[in-house]
PDB file of N, CA and C in Angstrom:
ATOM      1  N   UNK A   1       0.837  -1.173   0.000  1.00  0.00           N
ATOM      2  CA  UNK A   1       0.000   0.000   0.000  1.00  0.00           C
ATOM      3  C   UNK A   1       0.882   1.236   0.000  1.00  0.00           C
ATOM      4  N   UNK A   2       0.335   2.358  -1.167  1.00  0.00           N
ATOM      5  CA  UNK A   2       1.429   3.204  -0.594  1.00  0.00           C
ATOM      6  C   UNK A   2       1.020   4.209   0.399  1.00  0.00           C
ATOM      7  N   UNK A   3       1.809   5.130   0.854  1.00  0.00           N
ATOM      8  CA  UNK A   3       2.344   5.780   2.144  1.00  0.00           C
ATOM      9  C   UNK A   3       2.134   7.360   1.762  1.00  0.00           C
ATOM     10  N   UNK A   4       0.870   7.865   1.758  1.00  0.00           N
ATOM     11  CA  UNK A   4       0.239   8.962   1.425  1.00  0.00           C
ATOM     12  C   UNK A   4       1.342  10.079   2.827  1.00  0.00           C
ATOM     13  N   UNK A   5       1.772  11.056   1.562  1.00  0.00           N
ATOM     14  CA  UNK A   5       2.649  12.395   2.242  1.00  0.00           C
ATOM     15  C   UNK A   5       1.586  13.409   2.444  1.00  0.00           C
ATOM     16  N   UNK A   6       2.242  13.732   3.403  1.00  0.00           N
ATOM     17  CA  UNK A   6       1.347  15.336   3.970  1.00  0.00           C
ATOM     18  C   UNK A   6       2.293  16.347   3.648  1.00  0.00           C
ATOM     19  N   UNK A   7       1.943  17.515   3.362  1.00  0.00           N
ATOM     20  CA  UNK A   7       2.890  18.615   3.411  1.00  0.00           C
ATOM     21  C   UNK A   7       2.717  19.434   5.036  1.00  0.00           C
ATOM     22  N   UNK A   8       4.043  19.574   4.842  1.00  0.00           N
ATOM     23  CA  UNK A   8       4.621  20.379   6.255  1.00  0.00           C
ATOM     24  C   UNK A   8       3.315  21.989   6.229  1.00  0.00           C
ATOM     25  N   UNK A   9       2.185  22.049   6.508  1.00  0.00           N
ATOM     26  CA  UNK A   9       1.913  23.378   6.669  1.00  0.00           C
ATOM     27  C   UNK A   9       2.887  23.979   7.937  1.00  0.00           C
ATOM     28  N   UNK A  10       4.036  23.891   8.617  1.00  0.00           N
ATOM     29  CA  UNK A  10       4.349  24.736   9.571  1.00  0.00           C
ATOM     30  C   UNK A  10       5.792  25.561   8.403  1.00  0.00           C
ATOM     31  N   UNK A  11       6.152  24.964   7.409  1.00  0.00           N
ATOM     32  CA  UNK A  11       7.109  25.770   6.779  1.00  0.00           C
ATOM     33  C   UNK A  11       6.333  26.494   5.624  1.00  0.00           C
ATOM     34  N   UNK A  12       6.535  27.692   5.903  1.00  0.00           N
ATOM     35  CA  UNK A  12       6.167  28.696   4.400  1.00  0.00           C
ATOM     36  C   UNK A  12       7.032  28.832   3.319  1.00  0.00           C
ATOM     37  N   UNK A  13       6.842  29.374   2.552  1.00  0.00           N
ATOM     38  CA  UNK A  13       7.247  29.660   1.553  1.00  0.00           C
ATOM     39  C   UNK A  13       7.805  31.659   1.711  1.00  0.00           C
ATOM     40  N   UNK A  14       8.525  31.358   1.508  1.00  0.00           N
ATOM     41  CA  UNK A  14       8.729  33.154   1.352  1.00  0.00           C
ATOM     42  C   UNK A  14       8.164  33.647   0.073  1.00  0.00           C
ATOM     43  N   UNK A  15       8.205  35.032  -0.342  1.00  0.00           N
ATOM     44  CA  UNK A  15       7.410  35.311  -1.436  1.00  0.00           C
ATOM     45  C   UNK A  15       8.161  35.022  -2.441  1.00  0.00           C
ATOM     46  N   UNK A  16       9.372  34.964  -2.781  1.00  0.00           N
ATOM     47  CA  UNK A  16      10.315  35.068  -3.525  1.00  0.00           C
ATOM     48  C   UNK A  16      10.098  33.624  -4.224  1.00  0.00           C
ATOM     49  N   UNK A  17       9.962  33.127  -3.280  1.00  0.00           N
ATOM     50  CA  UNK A  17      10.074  31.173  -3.245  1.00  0.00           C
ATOM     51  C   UNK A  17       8.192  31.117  -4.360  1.00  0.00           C
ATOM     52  N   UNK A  18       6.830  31.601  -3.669  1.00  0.00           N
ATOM     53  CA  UNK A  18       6.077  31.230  -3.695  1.00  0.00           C
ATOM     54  C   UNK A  18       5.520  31.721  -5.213  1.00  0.00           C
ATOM     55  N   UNK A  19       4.577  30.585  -5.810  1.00  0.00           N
ATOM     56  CA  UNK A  19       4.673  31.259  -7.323  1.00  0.00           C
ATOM     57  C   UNK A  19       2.627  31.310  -7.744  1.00  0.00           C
ATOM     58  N   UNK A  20       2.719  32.714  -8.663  1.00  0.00           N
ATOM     59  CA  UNK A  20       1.739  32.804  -8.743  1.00  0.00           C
ATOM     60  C   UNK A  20       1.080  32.394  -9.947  1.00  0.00           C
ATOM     61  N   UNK A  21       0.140  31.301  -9.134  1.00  0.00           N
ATOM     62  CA  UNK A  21      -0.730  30.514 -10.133  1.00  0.00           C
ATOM     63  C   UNK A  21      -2.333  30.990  -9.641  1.00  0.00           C
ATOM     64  N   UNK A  22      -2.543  31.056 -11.214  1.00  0.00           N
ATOM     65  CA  UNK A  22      -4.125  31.399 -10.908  1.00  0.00           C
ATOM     66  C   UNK A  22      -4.771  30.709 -11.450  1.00  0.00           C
ATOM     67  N   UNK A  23      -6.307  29.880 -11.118  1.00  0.00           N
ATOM     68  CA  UNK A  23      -6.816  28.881 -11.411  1.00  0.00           C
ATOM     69  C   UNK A  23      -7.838  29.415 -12.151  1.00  0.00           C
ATOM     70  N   UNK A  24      -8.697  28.979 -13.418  1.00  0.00           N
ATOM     71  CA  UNK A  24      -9.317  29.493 -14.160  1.00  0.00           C
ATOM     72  C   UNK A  24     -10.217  28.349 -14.862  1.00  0.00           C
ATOM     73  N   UNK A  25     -11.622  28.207 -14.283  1.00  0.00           N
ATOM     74  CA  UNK A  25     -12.015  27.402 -15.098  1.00  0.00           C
ATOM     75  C   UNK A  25     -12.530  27.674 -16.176  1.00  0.00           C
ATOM     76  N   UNK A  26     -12.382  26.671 -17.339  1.00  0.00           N
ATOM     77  CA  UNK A  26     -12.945  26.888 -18.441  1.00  0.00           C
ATOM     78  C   UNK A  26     -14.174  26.715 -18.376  1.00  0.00           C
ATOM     79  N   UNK A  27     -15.341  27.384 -18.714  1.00  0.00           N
ATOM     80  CA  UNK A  27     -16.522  26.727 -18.939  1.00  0.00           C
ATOM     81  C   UNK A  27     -17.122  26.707 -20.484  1.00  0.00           C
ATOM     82  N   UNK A  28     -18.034  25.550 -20.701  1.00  0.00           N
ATOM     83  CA  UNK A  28     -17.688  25.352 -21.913  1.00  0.00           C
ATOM     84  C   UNK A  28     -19.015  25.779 -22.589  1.00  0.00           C
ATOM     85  N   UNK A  29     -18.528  26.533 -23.621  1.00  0.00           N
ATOM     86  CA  UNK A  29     -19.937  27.749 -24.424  1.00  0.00           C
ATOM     87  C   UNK A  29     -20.760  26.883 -24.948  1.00  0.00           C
ATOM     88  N   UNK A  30     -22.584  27.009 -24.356  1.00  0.00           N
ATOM     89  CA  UNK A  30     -23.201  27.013 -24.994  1.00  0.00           C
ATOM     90  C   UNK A  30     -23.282  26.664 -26.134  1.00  0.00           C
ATOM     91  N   UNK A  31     -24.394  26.325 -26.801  1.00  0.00           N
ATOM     92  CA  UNK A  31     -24.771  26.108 -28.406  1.00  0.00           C
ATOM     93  C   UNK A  31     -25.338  27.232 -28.527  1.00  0.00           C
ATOM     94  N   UNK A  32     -24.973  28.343 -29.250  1.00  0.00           N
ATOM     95  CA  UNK A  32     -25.804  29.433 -29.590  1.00  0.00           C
ATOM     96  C   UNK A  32     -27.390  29.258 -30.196  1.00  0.00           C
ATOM     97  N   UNK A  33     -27.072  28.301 -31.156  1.00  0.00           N
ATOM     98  CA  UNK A  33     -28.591  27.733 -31.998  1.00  0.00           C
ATOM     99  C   UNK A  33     -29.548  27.120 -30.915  1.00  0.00           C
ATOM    100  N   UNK A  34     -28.726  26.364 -29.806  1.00  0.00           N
ATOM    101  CA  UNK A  34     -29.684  25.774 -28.945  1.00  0.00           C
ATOM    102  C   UNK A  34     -30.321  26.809 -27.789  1.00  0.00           C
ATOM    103  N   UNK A  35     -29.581  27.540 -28.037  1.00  0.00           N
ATOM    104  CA  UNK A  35     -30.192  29.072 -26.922  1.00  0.00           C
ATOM    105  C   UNK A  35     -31.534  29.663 -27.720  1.00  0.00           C
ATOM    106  N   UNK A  36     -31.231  30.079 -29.322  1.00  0.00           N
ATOM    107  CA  UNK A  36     -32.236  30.358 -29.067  1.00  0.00           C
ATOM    108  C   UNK A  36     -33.319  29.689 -30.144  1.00  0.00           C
ATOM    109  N   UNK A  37     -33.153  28.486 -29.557  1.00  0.00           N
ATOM    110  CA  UNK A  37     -34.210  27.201 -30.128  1.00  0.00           C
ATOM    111  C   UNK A  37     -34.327  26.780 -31.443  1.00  0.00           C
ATOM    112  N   UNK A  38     -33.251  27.481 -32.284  1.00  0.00           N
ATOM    113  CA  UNK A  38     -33.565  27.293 -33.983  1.00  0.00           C
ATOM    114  C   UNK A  38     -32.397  26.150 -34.638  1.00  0.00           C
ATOM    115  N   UNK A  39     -32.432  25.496 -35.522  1.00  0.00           N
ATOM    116  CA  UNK A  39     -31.390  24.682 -35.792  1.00  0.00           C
ATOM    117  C   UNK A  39     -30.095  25.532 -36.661  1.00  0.00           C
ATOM    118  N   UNK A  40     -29.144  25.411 -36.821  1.00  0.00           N
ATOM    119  CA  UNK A  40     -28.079  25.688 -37.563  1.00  0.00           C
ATOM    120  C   UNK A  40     -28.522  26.475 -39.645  1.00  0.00           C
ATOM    121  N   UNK A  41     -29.196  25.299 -39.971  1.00  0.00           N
ATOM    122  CA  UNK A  41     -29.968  25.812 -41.495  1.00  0.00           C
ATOM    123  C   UNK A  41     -30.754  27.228 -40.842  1.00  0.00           C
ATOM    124  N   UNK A  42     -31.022  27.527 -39.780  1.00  0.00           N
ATOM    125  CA  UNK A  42     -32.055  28.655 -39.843  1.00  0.00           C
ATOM    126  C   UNK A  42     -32.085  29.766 -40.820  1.00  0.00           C
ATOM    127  N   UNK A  43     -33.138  30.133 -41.495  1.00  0.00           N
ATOM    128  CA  UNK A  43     -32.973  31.420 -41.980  1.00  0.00           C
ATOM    129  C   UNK A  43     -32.810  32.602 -41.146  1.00  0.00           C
ATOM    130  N   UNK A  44     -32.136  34.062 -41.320  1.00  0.00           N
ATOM    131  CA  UNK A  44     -32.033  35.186 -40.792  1.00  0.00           C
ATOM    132  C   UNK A  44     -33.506  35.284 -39.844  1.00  0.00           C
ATOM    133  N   UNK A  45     -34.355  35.276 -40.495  1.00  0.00           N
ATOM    134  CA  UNK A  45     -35.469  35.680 -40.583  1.00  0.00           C
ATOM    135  C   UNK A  45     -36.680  34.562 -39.479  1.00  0.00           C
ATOM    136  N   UNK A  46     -36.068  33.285 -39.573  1.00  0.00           N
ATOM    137  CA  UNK A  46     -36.307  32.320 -38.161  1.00  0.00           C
ATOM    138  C   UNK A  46     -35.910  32.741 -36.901  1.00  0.00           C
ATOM    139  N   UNK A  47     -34.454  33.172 -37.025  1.00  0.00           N
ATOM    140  CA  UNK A  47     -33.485  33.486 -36.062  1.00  0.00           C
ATOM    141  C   UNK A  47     -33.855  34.882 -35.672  1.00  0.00           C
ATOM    142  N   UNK A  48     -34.560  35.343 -36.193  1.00  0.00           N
ATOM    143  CA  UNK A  48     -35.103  36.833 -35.466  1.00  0.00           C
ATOM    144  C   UNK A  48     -36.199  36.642 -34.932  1.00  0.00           C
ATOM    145  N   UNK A  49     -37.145  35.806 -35.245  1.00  0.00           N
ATOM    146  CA  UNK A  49     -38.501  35.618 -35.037  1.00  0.00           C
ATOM    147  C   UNK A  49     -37.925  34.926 -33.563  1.00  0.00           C
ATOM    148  N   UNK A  50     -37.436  33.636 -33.534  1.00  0.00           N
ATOM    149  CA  UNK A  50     -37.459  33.218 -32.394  1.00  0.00           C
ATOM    150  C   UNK A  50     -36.511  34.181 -31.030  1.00  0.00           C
ATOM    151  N   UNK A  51     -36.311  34.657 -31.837  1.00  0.00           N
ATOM    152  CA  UNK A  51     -35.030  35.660 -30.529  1.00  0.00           C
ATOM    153  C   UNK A  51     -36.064  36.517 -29.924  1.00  0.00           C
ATOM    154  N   UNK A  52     -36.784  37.152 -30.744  1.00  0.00           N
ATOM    155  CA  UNK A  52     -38.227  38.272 -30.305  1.00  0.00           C
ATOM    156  C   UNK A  52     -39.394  37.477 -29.337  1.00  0.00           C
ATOM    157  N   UNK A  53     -39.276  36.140 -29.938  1.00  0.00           N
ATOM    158  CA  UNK A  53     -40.623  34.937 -29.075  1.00  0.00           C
ATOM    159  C   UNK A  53     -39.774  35.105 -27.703  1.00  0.00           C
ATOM    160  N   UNK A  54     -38.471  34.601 -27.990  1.00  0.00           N
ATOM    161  CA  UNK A  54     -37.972  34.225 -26.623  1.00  0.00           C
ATOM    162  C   UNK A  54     -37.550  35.544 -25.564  1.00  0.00           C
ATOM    163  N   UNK A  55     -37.086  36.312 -26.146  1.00  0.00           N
ATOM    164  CA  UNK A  55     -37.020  37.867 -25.457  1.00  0.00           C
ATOM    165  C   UNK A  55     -37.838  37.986 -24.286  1.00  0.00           C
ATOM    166  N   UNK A  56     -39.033  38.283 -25.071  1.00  0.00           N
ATOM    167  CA  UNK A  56     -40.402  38.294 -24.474  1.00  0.00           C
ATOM    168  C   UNK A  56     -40.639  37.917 -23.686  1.00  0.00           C
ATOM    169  N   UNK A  57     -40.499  35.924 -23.575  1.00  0.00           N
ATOM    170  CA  UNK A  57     -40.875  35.417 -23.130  1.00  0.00           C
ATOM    171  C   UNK A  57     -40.089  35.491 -21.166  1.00  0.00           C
ATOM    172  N   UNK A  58     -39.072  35.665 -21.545  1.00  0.00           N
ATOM    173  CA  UNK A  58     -37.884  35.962 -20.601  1.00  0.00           C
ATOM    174  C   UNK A  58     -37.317  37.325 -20.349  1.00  0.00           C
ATOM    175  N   UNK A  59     -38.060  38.443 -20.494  1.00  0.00           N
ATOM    176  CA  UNK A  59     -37.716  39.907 -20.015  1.00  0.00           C
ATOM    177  C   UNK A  59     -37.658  39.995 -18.621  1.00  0.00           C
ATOM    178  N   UNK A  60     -36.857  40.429 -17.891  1.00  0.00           N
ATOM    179  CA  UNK A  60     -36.755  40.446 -16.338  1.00  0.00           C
ATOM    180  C   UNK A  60     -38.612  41.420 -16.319  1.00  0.00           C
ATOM    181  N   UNK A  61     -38.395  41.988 -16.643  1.00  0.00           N
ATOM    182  CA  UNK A  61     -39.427  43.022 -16.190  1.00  0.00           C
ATOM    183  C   UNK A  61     -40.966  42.438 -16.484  1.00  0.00           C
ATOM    184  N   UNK A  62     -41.011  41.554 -17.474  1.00  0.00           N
ATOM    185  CA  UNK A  62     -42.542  40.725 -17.571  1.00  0.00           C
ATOM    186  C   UNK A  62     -41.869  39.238 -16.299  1.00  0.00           C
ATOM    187  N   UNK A  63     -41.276  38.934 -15.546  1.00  0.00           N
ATOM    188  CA  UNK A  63     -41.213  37.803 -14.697  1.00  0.00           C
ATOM    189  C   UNK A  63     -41.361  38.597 -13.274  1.00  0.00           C
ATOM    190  N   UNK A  64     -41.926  37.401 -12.586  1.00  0.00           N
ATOM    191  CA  UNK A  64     -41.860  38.045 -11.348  1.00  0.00           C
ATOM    192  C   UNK A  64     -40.403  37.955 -10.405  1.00  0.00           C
ATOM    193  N   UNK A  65     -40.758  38.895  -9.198  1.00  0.00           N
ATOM    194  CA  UNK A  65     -39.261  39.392  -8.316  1.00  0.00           C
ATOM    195  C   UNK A  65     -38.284  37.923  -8.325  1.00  0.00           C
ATOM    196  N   UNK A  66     -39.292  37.147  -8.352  1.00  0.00           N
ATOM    197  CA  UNK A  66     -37.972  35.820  -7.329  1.00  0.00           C
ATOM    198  C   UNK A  66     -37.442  35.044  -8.642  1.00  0.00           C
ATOM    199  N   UNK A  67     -38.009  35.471  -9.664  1.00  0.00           N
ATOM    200  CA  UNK A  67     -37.577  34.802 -10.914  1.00  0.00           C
ATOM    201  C   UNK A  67     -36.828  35.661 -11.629  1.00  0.00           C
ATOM    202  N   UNK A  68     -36.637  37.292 -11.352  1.00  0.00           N
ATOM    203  CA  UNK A  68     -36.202  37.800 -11.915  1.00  0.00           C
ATOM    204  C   UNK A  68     -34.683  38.072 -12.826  1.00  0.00           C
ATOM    205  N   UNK A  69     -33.676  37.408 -11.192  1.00  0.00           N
ATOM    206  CA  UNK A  69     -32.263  37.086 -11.639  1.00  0.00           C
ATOM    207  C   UNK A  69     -31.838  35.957 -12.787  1.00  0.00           C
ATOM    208  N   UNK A  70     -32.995  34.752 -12.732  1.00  0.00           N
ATOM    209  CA  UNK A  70     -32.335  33.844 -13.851  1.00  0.00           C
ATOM    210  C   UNK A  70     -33.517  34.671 -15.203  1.00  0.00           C
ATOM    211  N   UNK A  71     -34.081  35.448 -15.177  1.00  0.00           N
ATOM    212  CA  UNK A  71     -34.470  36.024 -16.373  1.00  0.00           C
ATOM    213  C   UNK A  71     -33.345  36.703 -17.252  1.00  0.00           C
ATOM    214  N   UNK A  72     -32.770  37.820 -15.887  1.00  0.00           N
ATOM    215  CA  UNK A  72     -31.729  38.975 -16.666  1.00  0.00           C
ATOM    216  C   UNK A  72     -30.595  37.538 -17.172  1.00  0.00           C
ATOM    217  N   UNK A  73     -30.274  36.505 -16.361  1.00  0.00           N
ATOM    218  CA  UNK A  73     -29.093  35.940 -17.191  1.00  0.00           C
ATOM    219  C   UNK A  73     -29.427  35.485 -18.655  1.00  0.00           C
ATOM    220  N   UNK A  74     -30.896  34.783 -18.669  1.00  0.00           N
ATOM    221  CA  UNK A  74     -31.425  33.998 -20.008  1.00  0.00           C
ATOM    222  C   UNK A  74     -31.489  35.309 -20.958  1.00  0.00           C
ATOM    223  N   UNK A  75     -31.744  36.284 -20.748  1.00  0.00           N
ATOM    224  CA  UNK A  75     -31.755  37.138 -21.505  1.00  0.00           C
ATOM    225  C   UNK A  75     -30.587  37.971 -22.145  1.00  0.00           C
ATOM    226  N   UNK A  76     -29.420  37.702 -21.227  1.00  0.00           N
ATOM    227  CA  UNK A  76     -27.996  38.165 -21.433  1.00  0.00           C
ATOM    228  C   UNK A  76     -27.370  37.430 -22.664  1.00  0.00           C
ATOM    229  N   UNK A  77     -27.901  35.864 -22.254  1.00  0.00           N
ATOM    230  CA  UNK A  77     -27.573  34.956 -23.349  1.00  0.00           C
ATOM    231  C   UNK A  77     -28.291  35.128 -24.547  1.00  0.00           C
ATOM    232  N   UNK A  78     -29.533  35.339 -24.238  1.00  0.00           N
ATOM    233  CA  UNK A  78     -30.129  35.897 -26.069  1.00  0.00           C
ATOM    234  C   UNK A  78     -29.787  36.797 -26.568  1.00  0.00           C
ATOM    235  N   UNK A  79     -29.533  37.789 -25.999  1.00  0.00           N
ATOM    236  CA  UNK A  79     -28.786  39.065 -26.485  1.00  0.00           C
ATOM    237  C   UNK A  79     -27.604  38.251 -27.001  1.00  0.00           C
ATOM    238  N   UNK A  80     -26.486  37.811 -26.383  1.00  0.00           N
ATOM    239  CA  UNK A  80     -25.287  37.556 -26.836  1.00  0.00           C
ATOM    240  C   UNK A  80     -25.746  36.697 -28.168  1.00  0.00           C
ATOM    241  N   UNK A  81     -26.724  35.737 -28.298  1.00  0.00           N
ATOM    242  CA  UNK A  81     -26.575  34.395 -29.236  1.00  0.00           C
ATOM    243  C   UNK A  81     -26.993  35.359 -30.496  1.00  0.00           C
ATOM    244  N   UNK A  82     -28.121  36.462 -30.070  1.00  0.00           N
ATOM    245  CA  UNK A  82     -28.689  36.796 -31.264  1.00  0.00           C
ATOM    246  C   UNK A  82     -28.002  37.815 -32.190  1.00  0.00           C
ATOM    247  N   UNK A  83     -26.398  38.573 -31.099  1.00  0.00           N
ATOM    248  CA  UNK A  83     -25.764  39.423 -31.745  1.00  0.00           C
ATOM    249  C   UNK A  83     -25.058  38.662 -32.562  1.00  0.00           C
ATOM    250  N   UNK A  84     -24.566  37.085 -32.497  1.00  0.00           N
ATOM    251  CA  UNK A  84     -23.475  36.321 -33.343  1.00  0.00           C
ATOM    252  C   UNK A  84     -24.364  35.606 -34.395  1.00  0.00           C
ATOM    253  N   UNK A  85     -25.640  35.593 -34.457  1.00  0.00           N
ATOM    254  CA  UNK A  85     -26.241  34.795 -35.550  1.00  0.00           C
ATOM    255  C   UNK A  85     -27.043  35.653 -36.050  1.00  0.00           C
ATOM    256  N   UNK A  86     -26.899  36.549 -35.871  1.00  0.00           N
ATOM    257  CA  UNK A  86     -28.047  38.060 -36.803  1.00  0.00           C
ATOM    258  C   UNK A  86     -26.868  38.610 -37.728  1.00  0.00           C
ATOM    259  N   UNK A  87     -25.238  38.462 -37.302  1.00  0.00           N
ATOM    260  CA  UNK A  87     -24.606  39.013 -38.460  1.00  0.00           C
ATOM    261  C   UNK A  87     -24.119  37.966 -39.088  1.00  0.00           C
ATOM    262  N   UNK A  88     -24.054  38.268 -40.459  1.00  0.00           N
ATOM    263  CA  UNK A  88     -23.251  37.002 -41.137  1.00  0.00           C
ATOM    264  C   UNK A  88     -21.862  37.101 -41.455  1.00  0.00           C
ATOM    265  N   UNK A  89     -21.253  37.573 -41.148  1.00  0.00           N
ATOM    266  CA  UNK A  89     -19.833  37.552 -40.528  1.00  0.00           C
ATOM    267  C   UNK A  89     -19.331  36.645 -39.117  1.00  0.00           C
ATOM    268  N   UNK A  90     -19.840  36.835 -38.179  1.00  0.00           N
ATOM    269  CA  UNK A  90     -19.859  36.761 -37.090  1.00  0.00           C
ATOM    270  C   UNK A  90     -20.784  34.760 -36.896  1.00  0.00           C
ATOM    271  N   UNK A  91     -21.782  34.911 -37.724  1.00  0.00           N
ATOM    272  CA  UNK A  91     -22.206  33.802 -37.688  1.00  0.00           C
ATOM    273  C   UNK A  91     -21.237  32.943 -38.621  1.00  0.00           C
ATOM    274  N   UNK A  92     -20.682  33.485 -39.640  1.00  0.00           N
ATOM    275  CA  UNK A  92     -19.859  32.422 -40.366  1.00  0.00           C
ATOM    276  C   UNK A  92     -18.616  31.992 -39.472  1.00  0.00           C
ATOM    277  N   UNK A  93     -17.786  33.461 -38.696  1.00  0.00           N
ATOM    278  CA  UNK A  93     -17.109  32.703 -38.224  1.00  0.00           C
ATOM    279  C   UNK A  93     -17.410  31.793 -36.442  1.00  0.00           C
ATOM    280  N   UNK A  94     -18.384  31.923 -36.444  1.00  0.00           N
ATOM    281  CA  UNK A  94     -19.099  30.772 -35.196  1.00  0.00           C
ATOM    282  C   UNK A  94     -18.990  29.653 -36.001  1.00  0.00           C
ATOM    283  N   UNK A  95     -19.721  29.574 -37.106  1.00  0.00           N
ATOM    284  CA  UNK A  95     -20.078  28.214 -37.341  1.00  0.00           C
ATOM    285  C   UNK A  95     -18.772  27.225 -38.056  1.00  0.00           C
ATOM    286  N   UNK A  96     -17.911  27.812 -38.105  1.00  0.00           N
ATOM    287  CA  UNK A  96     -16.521  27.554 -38.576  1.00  0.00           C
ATOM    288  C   UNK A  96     -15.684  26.971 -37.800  1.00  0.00           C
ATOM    289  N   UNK A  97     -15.868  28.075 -36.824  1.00  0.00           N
ATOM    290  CA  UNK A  97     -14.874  27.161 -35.286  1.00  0.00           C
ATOM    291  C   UNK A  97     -15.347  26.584 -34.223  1.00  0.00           C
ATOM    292  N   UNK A  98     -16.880  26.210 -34.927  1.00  0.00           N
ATOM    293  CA  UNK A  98     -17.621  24.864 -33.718  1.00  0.00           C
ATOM    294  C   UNK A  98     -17.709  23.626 -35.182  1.00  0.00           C
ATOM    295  N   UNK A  99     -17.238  24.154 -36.441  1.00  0.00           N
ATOM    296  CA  UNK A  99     -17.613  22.486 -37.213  1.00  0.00           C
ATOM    297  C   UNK A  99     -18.678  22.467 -37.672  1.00  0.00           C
ATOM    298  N   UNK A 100     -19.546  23.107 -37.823  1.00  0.00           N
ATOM    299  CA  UNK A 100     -20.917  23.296 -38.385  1.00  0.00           C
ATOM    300  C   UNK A 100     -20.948  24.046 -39.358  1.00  0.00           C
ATOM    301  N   UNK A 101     -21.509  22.906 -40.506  1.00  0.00           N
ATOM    302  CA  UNK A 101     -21.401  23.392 -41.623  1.00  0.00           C
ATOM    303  C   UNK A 101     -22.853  23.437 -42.523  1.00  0.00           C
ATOM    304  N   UNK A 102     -23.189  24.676 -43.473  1.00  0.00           N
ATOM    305  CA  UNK A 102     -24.465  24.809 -43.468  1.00  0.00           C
ATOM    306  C   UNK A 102     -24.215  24.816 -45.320  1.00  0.00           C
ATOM    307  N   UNK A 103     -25.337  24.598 -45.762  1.00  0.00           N
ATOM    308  CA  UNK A 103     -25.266  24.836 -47.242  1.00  0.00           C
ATOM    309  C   UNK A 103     -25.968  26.175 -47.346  1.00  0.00           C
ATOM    310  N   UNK A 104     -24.594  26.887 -48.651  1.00  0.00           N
ATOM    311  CA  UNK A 104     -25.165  28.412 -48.959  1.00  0.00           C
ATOM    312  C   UNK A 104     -26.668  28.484 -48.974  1.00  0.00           C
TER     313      UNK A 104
END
């Protein structure tokens, strides 16, 4: 069996000695299309319709108080999904560097 080490917490490290690491998790993005409910083929014109359904549906200000905080986030995310798939620049290069590939 092996012989699990402890570290000495009574010796420090001086600063000189001690090194700065900062921990950072990745979290991993969303499907933009799956945010806001339309598939990848969508037309412009799907992808606006459903961004306006879902808006709506999720405005902090139409939910009530205790629901209000996960509204403003769902809505942060439609804003964000609908600014990268309303331009086609921006949507080409999304769909490029997730692998999704659409016919002209």
């Amino acid at each position: 069996m092996q012989e699990i080490k402890w570290r000495n917490l009574g010796s420090r490290k001086t600063s000189s000695q001690a090194q700065n690491v900062q921990w950072t998790e990745r979290q991993p993005q969303p499907d933009l299309y799956a945010i806001l409910e339309v598939s990848p083929a969508a037309s412009p014109e799907v992808i606006k319709a459903a961004y306006r359904a879902l808006i709506e549906k999720h405005h902090p200000d139409k939910n009530p108080e205790h629901r209000r905080h996960l509204a403003e986030e769902i809505s942060r995310e439609l804003n964000h999904a609908y600014s990268v798939l309303s331009d086609p620049q921006k949507r080409s290069a999304y769909d490029h560097a997730n692998g999704i590939y659409r016919r002209p």
